[in-house]
C-alpha atoms as a PDB file:
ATOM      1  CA  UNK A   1       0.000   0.000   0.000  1.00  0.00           C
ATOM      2  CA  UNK A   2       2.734   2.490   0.871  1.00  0.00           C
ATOM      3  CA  UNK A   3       4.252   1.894  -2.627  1.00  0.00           C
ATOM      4  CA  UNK A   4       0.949   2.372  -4.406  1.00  0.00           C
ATOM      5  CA  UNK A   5       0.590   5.760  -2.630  1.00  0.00           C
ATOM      6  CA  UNK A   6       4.363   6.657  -3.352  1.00  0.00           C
ATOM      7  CA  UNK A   7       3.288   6.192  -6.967  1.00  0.00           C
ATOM      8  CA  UNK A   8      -0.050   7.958  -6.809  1.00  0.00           C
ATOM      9  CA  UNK A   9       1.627  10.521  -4.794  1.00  0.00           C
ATOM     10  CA  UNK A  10       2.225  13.237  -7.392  1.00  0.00           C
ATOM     11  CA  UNK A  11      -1.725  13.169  -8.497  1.00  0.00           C
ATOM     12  CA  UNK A  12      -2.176  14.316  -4.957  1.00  0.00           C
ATOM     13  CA  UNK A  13      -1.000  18.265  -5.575  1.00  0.00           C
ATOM     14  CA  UNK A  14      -3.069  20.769  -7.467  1.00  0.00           C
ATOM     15  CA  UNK A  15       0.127  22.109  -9.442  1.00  0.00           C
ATOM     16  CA  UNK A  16       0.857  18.589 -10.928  1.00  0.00           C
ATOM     17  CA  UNK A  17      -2.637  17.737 -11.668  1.00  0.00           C
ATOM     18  CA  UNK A  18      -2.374  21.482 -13.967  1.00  0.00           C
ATOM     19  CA  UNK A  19       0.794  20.878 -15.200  1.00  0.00           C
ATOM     20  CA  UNK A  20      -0.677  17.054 -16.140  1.00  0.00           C
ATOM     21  CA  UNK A  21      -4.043  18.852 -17.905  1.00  0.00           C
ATOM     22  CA  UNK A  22      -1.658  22.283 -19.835  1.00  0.00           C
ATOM     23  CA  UNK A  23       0.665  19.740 -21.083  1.00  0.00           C
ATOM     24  CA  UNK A  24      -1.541  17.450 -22.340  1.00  0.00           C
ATOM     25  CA  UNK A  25      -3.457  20.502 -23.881  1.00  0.00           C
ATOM     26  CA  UNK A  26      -1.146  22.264 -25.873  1.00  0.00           C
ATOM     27  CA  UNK A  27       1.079  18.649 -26.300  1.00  0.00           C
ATOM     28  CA  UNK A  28      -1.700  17.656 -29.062  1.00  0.00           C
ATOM     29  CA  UNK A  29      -1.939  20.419 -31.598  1.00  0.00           C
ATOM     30  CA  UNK A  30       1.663  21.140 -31.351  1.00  0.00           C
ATOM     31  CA  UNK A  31       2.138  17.326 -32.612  1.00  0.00           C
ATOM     32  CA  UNK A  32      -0.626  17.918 -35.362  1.00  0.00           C
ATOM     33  CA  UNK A  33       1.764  21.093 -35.996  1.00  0.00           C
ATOM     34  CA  UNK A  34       4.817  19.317 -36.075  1.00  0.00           C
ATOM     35  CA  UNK A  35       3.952  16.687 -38.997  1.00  0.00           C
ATOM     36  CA  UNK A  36       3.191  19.431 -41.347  1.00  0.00           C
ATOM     37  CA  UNK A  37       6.350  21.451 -39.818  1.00  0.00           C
ATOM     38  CA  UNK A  38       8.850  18.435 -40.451  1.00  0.00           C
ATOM     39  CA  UNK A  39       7.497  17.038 -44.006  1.00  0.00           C
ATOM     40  CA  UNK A  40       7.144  20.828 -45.521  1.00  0.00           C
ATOM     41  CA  UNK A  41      10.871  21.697 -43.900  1.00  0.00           C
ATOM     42  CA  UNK A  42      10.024  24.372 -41.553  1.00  0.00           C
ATOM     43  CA  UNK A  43      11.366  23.411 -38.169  1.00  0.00           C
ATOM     44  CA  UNK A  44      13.835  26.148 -38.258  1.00  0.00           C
ATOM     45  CA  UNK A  45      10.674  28.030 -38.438  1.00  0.00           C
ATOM     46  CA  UNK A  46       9.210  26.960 -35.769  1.00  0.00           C
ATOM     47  CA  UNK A  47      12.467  27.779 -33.398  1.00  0.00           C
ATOM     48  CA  UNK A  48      12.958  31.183 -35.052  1.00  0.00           C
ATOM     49  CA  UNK A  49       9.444  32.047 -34.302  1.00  0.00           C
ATOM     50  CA  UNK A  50       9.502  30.657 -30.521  1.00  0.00           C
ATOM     51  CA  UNK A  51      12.721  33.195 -30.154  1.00  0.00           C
ATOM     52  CA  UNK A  52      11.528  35.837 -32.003  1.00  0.00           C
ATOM     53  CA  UNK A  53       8.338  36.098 -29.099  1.00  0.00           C
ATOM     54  CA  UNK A  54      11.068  37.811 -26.553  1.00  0.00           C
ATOM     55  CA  UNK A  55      10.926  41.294 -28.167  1.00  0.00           C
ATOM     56  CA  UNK A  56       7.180  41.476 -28.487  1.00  0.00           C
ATOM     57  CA  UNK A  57       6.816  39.954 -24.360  1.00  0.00           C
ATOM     58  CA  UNK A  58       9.433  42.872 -23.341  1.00  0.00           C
ATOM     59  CA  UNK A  59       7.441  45.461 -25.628  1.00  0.00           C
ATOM     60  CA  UNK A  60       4.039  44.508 -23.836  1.00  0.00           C
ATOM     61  CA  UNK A  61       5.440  44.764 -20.868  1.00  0.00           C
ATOM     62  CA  UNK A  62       6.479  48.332 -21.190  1.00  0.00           C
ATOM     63  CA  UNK A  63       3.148  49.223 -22.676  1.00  0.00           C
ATOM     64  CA  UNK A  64       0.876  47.296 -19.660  1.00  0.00           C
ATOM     65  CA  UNK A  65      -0.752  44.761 -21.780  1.00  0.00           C
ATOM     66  CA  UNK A  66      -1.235  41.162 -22.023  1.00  0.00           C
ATOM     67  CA  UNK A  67       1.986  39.527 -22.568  1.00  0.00           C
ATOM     68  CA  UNK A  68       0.261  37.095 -25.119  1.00  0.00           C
ATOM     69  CA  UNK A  69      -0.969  39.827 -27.217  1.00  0.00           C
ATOM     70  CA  UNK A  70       2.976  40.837 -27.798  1.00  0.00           C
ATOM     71  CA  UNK A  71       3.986  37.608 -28.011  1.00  0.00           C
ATOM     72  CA  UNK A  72       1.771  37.016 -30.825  1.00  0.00           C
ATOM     73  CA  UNK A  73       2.478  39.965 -33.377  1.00  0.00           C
ATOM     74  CA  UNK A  74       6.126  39.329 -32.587  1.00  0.00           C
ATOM     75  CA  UNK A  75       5.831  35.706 -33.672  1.00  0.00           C
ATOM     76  CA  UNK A  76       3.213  36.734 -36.631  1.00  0.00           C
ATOM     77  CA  UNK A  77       5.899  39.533 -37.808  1.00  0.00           C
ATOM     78  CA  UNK A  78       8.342  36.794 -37.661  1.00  0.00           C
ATOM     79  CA  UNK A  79       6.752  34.379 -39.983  1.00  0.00           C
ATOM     80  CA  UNK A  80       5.573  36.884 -42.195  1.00  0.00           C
ATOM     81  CA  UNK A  81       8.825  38.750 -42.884  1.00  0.00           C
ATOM     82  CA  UNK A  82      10.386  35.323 -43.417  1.00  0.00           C
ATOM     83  CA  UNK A  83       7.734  34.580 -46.096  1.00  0.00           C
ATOM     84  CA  UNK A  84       7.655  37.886 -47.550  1.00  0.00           C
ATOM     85  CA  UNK A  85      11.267  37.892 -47.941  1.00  0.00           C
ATOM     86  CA  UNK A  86      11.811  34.895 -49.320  1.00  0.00           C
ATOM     87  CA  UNK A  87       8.959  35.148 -51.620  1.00  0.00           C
ATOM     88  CA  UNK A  88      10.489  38.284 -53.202  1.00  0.00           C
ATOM     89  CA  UNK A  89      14.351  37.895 -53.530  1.00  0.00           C
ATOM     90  CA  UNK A  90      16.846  35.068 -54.171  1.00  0.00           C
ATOM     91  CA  UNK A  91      17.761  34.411 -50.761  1.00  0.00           C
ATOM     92  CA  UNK A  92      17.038  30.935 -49.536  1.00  0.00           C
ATOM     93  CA  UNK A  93      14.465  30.044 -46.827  1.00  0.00           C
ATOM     94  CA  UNK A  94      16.899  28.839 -43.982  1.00  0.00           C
ATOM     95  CA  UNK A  95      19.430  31.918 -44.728  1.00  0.00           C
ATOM     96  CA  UNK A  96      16.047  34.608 -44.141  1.00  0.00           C
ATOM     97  CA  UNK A  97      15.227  32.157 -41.090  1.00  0.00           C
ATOM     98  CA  UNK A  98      18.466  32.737 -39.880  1.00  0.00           C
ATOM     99  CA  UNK A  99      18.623  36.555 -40.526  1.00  0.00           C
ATOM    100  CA  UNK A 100      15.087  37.260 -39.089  1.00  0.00           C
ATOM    101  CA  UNK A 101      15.370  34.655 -35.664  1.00  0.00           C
ATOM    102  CA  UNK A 102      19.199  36.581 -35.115  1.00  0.00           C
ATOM    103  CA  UNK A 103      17.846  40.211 -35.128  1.00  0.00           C
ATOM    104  CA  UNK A 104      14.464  39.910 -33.222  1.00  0.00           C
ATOM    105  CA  UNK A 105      15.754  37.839 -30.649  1.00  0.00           C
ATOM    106  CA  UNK A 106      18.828  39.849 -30.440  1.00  0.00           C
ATOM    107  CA  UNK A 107      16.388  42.625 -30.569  1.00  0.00           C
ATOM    108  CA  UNK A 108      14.700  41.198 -27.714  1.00  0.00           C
ATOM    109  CA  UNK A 109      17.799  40.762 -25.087  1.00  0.00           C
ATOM    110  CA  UNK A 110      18.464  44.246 -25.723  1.00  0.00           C
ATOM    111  CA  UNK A 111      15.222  45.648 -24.449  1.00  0.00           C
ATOM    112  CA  UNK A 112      15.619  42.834 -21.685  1.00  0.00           C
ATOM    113  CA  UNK A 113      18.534  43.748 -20.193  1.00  0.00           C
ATOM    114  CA  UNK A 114      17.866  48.019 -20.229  1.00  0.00           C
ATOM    115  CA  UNK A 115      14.770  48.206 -18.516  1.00  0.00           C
ATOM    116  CA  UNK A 116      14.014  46.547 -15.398  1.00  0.00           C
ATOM    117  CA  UNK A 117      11.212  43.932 -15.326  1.00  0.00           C
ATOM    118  CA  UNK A 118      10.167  41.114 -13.126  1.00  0.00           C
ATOM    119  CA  UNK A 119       9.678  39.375 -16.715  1.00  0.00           C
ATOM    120  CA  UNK A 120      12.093  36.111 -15.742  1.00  0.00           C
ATOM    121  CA  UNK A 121      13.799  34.843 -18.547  1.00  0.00           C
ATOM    122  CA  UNK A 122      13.974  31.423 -17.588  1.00  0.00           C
ATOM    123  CA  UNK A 123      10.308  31.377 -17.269  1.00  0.00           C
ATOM    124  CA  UNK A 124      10.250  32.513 -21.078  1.00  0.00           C
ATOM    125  CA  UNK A 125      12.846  29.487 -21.428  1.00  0.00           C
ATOM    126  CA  UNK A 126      11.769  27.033 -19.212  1.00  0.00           C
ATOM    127  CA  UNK A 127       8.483  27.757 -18.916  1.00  0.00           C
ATOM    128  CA  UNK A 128       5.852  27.809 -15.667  1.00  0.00           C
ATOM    129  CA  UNK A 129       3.748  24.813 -15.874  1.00  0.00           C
ATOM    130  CA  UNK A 130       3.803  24.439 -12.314  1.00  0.00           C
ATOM    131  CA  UNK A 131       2.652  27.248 -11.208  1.00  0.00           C
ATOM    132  CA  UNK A 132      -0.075  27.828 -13.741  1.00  0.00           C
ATOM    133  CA  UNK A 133      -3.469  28.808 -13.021  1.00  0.00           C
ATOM    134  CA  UNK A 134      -6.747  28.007 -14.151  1.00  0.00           C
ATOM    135  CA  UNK A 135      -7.261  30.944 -16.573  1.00  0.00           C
ATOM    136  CA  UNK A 136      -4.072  30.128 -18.117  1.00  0.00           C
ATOM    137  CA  UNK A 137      -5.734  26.752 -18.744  1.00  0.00           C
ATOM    138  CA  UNK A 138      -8.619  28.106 -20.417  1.00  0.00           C
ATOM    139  CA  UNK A 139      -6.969  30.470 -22.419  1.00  0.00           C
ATOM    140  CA  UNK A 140      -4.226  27.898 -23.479  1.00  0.00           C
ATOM    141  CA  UNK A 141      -7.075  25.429 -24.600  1.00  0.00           C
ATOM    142  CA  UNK A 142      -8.665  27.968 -26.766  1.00  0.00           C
ATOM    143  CA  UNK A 143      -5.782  28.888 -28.458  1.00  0.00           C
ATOM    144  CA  UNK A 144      -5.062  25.162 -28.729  1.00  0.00           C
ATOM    145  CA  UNK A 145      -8.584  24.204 -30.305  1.00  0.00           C
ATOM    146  CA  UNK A 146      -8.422  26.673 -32.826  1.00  0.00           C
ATOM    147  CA  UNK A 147      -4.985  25.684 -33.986  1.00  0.00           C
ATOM    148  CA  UNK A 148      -5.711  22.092 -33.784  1.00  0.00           C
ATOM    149  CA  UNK A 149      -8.786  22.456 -35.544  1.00  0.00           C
ATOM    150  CA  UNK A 150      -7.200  24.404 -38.876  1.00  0.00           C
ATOM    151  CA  UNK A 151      -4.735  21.224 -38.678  1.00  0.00           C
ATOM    152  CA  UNK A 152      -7.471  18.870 -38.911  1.00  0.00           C
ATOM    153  CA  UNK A 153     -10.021  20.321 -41.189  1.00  0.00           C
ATOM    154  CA  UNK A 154      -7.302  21.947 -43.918  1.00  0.00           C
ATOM    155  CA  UNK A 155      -4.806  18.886 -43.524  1.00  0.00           C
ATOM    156  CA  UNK A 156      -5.666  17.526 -47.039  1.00  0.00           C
ATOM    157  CA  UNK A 157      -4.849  20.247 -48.317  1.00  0.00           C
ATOM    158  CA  UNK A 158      -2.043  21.549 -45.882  1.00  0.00           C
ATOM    159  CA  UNK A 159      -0.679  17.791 -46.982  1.00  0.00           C
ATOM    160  CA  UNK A 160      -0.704  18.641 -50.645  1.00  0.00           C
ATOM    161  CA  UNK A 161       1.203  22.492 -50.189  1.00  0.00           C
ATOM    162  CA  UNK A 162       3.812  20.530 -48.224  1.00  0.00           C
ATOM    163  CA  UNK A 163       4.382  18.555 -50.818  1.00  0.00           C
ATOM    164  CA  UNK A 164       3.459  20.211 -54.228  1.00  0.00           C
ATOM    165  CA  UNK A 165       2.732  23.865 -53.882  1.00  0.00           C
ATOM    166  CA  UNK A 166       2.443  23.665 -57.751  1.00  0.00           C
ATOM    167  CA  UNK A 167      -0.312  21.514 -58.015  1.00  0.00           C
ATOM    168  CA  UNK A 168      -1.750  23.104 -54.845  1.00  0.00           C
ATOM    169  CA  UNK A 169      -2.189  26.089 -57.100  1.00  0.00           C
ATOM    170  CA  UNK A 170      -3.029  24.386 -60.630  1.00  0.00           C
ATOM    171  CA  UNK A 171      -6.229  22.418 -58.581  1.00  0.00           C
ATOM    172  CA  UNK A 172      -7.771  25.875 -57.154  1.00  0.00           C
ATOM    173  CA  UNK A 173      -6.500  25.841 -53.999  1.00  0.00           C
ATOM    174  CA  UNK A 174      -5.339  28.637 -52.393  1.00  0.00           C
ATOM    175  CA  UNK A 175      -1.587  28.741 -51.442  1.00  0.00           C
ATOM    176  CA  UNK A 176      -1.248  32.180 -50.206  1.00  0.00           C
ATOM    177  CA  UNK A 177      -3.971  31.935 -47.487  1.00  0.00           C
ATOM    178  CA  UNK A 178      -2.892  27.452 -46.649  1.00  0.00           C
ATOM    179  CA  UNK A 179       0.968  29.378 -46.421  1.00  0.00           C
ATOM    180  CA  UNK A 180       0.437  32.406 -44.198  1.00  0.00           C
ATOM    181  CA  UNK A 181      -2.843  30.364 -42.221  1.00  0.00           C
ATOM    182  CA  UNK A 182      -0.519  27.891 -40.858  1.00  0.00           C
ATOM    183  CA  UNK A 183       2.302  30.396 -40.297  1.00  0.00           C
ATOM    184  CA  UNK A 184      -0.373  32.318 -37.858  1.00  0.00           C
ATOM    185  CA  UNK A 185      -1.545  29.034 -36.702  1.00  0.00           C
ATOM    186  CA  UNK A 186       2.028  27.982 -35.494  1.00  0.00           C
ATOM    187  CA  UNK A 187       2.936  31.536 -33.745  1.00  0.00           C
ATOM    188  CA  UNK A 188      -0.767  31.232 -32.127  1.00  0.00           C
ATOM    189  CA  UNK A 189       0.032  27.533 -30.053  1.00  0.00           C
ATOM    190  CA  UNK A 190       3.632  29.105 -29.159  1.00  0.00           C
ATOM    191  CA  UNK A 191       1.443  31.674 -27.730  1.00  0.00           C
ATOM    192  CA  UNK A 192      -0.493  28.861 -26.225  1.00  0.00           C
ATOM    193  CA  UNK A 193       2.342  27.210 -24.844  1.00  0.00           C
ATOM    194  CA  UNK A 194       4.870  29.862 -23.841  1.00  0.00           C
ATOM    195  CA  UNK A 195       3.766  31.325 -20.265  1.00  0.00           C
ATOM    196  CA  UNK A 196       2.987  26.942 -19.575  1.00  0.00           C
ATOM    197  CA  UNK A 197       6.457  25.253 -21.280  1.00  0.00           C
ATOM    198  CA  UNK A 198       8.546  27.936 -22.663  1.00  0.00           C
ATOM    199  CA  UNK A 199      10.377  28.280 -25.760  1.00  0.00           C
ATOM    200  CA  UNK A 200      12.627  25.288 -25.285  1.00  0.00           C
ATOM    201  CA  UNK A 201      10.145  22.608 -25.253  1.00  0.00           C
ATOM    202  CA  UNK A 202       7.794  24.416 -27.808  1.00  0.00           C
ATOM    203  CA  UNK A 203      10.356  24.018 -30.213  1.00  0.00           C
ATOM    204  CA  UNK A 204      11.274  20.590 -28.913  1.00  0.00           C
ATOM    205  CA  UNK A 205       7.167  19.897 -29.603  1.00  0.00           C
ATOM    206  CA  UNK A 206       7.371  21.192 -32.645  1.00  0.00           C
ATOM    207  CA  UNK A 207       9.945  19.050 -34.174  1.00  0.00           C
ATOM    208  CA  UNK A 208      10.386  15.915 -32.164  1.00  0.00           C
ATOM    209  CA  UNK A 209       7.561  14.184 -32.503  1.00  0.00           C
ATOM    210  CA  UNK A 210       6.838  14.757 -36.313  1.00  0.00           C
ATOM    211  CA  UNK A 211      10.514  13.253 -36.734  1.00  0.00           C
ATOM    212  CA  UNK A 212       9.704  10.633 -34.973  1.00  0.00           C
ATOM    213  CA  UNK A 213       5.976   9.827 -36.618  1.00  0.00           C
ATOM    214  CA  UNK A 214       8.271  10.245 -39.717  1.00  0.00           C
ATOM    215  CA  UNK A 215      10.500   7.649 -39.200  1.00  0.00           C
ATOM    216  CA  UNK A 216       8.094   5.492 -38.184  1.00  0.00           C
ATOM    217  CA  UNK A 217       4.843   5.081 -40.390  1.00  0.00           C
ATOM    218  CA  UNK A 218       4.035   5.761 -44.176  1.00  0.00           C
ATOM    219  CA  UNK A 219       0.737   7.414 -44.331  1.00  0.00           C
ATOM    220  CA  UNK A 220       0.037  10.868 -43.419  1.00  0.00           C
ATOM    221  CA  UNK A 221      -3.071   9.641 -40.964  1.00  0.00           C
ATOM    222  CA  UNK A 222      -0.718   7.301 -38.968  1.00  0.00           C
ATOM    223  CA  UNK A 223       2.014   9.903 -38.946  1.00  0.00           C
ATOM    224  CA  UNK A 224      -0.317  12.056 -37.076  1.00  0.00           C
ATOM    225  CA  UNK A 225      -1.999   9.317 -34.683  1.00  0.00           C
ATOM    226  CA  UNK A 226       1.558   8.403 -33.732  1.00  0.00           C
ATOM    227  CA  UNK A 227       3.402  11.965 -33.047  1.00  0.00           C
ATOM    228  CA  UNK A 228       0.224  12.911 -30.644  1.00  0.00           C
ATOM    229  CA  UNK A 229       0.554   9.665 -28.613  1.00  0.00           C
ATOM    230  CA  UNK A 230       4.560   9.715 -28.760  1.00  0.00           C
ATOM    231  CA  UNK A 231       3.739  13.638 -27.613  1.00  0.00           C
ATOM    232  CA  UNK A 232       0.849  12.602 -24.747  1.00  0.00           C
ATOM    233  CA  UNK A 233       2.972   9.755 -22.997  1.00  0.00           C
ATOM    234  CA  UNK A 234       6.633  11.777 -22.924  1.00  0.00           C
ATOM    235  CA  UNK A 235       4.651  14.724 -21.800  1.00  0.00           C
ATOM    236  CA  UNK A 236       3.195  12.546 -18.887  1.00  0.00           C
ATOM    237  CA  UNK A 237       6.084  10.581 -17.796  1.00  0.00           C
ATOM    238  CA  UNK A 238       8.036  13.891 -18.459  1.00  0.00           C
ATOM    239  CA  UNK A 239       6.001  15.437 -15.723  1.00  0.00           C
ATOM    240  CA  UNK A 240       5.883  12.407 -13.423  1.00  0.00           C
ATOM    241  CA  UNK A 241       9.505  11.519 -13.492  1.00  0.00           C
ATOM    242  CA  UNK A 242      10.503  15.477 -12.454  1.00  0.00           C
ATOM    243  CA  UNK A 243       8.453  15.138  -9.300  1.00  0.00           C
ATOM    244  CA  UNK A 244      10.467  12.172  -8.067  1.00  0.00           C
ATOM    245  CA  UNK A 245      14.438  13.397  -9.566  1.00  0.00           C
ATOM    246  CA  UNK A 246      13.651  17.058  -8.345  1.00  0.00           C
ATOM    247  CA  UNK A 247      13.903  18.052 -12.195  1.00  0.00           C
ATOM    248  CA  UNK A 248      12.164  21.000 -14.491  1.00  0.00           C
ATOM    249  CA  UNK A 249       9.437  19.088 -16.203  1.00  0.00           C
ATOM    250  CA  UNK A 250      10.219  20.986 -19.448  1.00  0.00           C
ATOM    251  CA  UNK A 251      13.361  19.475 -19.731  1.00  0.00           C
ATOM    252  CA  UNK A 252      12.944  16.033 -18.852  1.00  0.00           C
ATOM    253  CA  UNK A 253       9.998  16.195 -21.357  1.00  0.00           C
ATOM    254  CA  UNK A 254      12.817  16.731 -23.863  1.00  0.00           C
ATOM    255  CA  UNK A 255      15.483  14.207 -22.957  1.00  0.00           C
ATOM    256  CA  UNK A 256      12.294  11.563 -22.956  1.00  0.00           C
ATOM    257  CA  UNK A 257      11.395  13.151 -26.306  1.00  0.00           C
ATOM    258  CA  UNK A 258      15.115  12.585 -27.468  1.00  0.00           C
ATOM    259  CA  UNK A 259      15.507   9.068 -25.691  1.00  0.00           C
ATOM    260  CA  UNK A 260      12.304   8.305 -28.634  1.00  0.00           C
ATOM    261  CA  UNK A 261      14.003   9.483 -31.657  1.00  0.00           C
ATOM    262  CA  UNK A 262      16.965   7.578 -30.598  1.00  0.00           C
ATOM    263  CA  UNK A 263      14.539   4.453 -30.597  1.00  0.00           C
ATOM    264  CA  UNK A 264      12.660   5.072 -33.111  1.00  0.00           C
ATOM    265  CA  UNK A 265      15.860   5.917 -35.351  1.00  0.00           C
ATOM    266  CA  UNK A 266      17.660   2.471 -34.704  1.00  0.00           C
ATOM    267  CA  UNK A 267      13.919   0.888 -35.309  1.00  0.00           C
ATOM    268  CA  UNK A 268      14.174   2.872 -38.744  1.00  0.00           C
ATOM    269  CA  UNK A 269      18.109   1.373 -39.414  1.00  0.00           C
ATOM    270  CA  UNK A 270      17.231  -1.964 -38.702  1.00  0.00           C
ATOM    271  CA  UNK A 271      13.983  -1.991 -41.647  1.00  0.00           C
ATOM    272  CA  UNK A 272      16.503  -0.082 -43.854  1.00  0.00           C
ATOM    273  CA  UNK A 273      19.046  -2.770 -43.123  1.00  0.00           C
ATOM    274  CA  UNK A 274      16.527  -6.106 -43.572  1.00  0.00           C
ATOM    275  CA  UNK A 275      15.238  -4.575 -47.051  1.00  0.00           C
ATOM    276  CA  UNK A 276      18.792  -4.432 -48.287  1.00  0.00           C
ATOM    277  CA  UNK A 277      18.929  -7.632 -47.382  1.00  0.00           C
ATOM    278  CA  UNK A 278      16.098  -9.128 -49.139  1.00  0.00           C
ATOM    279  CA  UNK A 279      16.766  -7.421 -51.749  1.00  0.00           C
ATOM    280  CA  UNK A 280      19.737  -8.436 -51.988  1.00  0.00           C
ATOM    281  CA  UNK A 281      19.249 -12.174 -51.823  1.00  0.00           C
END
């Protein structure tokens, strides 16, 4: 009995049971997210815009409102001018990505460090999801259910831009508003996510697990079943195994998240390895 309540023992806290239910919230769309982010080529993207949120927090600081509203047209501007610009001159995506991320988070340290704030930065790293409150819930599920939900009613078509922009176009769909609507769909769950994990695991969520579903399956349906439950269990365990090794949670959600792709990498070598093989013979 005294083992069964050692393991139950972290349900037993208010904080865990929020950081169990924000995780799990904003864990979900962020894997939906990260399928489309890793097969079109955009997790650079997705780091560049969780950095690029530090100028626009400091900003709506100084001018007393929500820190989510700055965090979001700093992330929006981000994607944006990274579309924009690459759209109209020769300069390749990852070299804009890199250009853009530099001087808005650079940007962003310099406001930091001249005015004085009780804005932590390693809550903007690291996140909070501790000490989260109910209305950070709420607002963080919103945000979630309307990203989640472009992801699931456009991913047909999401699916085909990845792939073939081109033929995206030539069938009537339209690219402009499937490009830009899931660049303001991905700064809008970093929003989500920022004040509960931080920038660190956002991007971690925003990359890991579509790698991993990638490696893994060959259809875009099973890619996104397996990146949400890959996403749902690290999160937990994540969370459950910080209680007991006096740990952040964010971080030990990304060393589990790692530990995966390691797994699910060999998993991937050892197919590649038995087709050769058959082939072969």
């Amino acid at each position: 009995m005294e083992f069964i309540a050692l393991l139950l023992e972290p349900f037993a806290f208010s904080f865990m049971q929020k950081a169990f239910i924000v995780t799990l919230i904003i864990s979900i769309p962020m894997s939906l997210m990260s399928c489309l982010v890793v097969l079109k080529g955009w997790s650079l993207m997705g780091d560049a815009v969780s950095h690029a949120v530090l100028p626009g927090i400091v900003l709506a600081y100084i001018l007393s409102i929500p820190l989510a509203i700055g965090a979001f047209v700093a992330g929006l501007f981000c994607a944006i001018a990274t579309g924009y610009i690459k759209d109209n001159s020769r300069i390749k995506e990852d070299t804009v990505l890199g250009i853009v991320f530099s001087g808005m988070f650079g940007f962003g340290i310099v406001l930091y460090v001249n005015i004085q704030t009780d804005v932590h930065l390693d809550h903007i790293l690291f996140g909070n999801m501790l000490g989260v409150n109910w209305q950070d819930i709420s607002i963080s599920a919103f945000l979630s259910l309307l990203c989640g939900g472009f992801v699931l009613a456009k991913r047909k078509d999401l699916l085909l831009h990845s792939f073939d922009s081109q033929h995206a176009r030539a069938i009537g769909l339209s690219v402009q508003m499937l490009h830009y609507g899931l660049l303001i769909a991905l700064s809008t769950i970093i929003v989500a996510s920022l004040d509960a994990i931080g920038i660190i695991l956002s991007i971690a969520l925003l990359v890991t697990p579509g790698a991993i579903a990638f490696l893994l399956t060959r259809t875009f349906s099973n890619m996104l079943i397996v990146a949400c439950l890959v996403t749902a269990t690290s999160s937990f365990l994540g969370i459950y195994l910080s209680f007991y090794i006096d740990s952040a949670p964010a971080p030990t959600i990304v060393l589990l998240l790692t530990f995966v792709f390691i797994i699910a990498f060999v998993i991937q070598q050892i197919r590649f390895k038995q087709l050769r093989s058959s082939a072969s013979s």
